[in-house]
N, C-alpha and C. Protein backbone atom coordinates (compact mmCIF):
# COMPACT_ATOMS: atom_id res chain seq x y z
N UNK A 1 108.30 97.44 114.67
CA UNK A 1 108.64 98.33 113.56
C UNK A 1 109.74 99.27 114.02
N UNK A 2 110.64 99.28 113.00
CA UNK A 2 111.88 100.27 113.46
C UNK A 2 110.91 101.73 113.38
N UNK A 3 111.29 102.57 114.68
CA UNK A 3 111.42 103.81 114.64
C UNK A 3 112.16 104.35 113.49
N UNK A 4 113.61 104.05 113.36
CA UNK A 4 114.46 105.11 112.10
C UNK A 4 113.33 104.94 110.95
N UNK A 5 112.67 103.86 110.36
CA UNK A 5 111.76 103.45 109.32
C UNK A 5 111.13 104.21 109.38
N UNK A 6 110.14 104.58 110.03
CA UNK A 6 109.12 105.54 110.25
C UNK A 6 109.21 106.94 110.05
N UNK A 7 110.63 107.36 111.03
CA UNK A 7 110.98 108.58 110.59
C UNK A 7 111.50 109.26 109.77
N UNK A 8 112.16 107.81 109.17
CA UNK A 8 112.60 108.19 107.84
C UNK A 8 111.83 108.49 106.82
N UNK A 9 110.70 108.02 106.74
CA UNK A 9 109.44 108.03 105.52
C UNK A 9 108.73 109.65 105.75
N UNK A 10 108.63 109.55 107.21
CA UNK A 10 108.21 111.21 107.48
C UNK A 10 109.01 111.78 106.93
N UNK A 11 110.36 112.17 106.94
CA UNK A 11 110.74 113.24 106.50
C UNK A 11 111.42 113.46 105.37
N UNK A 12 111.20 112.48 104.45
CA UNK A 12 110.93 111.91 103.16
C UNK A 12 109.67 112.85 102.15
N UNK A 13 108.89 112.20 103.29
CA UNK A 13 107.18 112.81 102.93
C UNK A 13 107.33 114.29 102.74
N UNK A 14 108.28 115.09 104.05
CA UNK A 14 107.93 116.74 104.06
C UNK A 14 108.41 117.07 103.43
N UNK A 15 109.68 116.60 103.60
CA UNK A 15 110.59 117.30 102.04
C UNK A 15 109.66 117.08 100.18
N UNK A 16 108.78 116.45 100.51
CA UNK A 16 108.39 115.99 98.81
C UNK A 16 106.75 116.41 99.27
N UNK A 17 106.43 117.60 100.46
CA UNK A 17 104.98 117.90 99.87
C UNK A 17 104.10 118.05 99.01
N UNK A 18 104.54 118.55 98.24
CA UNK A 18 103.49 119.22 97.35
C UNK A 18 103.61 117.31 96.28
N UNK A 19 104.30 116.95 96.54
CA UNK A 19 103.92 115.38 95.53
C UNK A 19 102.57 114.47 96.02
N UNK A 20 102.26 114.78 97.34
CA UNK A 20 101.74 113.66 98.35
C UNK A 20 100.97 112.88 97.16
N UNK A 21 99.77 113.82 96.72
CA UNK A 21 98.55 113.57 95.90
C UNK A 21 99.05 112.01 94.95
N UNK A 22 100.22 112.35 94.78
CA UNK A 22 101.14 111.21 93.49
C UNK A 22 101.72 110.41 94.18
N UNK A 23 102.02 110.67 95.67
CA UNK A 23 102.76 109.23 96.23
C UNK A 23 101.45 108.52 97.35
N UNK A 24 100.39 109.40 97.33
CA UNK A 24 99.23 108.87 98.05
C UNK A 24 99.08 107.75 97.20
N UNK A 25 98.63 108.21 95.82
CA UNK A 25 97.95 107.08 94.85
C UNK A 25 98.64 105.56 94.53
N UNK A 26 100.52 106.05 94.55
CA UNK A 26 100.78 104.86 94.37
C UNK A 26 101.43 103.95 95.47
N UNK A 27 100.93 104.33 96.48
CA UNK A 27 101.33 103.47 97.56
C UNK A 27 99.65 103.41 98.15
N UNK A 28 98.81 103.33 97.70
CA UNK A 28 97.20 102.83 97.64
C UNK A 28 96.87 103.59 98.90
N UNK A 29 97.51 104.72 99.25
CA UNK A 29 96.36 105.67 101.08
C UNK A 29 96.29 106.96 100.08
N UNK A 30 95.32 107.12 100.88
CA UNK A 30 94.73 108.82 100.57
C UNK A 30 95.29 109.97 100.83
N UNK A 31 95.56 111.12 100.54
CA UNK A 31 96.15 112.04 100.80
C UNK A 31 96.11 112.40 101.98
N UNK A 32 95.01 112.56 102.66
CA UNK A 32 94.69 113.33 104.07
C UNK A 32 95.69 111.86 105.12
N UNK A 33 95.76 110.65 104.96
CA UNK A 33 96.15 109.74 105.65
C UNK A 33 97.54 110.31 105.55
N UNK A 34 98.41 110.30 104.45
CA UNK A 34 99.90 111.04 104.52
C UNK A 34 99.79 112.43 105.40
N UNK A 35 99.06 113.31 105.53
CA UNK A 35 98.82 114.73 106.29
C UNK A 35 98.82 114.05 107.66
N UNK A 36 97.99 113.21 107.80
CA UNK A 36 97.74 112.46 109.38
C UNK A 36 99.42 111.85 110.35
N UNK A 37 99.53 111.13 109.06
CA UNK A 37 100.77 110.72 109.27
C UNK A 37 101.63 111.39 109.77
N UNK A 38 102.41 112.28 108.88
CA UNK A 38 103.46 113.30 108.56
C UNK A 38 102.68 114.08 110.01
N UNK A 39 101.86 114.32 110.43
CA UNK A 39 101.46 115.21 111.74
C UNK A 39 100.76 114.43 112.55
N UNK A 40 101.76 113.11 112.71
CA UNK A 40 101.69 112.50 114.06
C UNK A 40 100.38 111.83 114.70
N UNK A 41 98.97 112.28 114.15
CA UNK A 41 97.74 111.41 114.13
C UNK A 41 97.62 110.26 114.14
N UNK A 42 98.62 109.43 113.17
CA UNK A 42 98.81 107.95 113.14
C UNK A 42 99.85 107.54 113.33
N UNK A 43 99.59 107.23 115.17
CA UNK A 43 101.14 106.65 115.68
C UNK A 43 101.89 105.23 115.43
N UNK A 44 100.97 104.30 114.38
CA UNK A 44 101.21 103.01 114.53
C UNK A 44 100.94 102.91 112.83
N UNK A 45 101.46 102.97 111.84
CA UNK A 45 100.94 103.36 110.69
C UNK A 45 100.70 101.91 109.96
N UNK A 46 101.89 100.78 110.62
CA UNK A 46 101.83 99.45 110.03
C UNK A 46 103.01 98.87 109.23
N UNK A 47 103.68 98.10 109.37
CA UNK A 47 104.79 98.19 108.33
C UNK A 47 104.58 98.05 106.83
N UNK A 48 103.03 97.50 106.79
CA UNK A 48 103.34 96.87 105.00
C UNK A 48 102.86 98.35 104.60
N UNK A 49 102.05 99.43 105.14
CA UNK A 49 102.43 100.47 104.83
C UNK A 49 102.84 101.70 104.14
N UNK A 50 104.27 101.52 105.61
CA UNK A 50 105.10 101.91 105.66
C UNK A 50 105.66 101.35 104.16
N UNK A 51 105.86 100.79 103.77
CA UNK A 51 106.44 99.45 102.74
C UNK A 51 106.66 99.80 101.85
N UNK A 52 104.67 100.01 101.50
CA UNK A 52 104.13 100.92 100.31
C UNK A 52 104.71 102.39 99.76
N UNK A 53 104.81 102.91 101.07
CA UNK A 53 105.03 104.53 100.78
C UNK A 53 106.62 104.35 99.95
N UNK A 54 107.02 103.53 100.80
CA UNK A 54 108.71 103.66 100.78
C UNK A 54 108.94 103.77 98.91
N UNK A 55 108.34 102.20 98.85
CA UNK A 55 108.24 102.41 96.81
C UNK A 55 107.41 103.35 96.37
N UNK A 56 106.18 103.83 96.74
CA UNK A 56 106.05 105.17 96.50
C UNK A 56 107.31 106.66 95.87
N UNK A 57 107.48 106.11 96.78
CA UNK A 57 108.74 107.50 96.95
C UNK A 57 109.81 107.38 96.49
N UNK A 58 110.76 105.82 95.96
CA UNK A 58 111.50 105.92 95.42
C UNK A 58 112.85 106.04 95.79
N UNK A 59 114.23 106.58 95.52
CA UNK A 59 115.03 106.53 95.84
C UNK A 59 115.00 107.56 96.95
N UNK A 60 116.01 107.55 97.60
CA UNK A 60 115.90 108.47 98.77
C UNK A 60 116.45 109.92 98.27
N UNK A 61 115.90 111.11 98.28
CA UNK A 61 116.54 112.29 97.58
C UNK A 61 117.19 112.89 99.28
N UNK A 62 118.44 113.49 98.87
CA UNK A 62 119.06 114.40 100.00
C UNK A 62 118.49 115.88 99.19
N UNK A 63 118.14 116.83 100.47
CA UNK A 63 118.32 117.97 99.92
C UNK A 63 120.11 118.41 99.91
N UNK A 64 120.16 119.21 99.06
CA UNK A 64 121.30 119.48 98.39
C UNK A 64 121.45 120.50 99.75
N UNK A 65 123.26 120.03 100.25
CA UNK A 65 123.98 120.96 101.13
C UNK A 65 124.38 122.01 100.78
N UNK A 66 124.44 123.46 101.53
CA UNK A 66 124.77 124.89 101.65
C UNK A 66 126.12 124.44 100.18
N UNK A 67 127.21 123.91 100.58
CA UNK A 67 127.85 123.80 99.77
C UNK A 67 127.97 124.20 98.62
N UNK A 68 127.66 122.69 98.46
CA UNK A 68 126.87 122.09 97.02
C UNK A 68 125.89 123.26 96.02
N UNK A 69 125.53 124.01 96.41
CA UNK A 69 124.28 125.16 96.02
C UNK A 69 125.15 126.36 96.17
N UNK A 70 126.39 126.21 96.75
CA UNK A 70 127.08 127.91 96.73
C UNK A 70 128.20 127.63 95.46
N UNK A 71 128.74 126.64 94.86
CA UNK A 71 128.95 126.17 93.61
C UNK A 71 128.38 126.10 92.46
């Protein structure tokens, strides 16, 4: 399993906390399993997953740069 994959979904996940409850359900794990995750408890999470969350979550959102927000 790619590392970037993994870490990418983590910090995916933190940036979109307060959603977990809604991306727990549709990528079929439980909330506390995303908490586990996202804080390193589950070092081997699996790719199909990983897979799940990814469509879970959808397109990839950037937070918006200093820039971008001083415009």
């Amino acid at each position: 399993m790619s590392k970037n994959f993994d870490t990418s979904i983590k910090a995916q996940l933190v940036l979109r906390r307060g959603e977990w409850l809604e991306i727990a359900t549709k990528a079929g794990v439980s909330h506390s399993w995303i908490s586990k995750f996202v804080n390193g408890h589950i070092p081997n999470p699996g790719y199909a997953t990983l897979l799940k969350l990814s469509e879970a979550l959808g397109p990839q959102r950037r937070a918006p740069s200093k820039q971008a927000a001083a415009v």
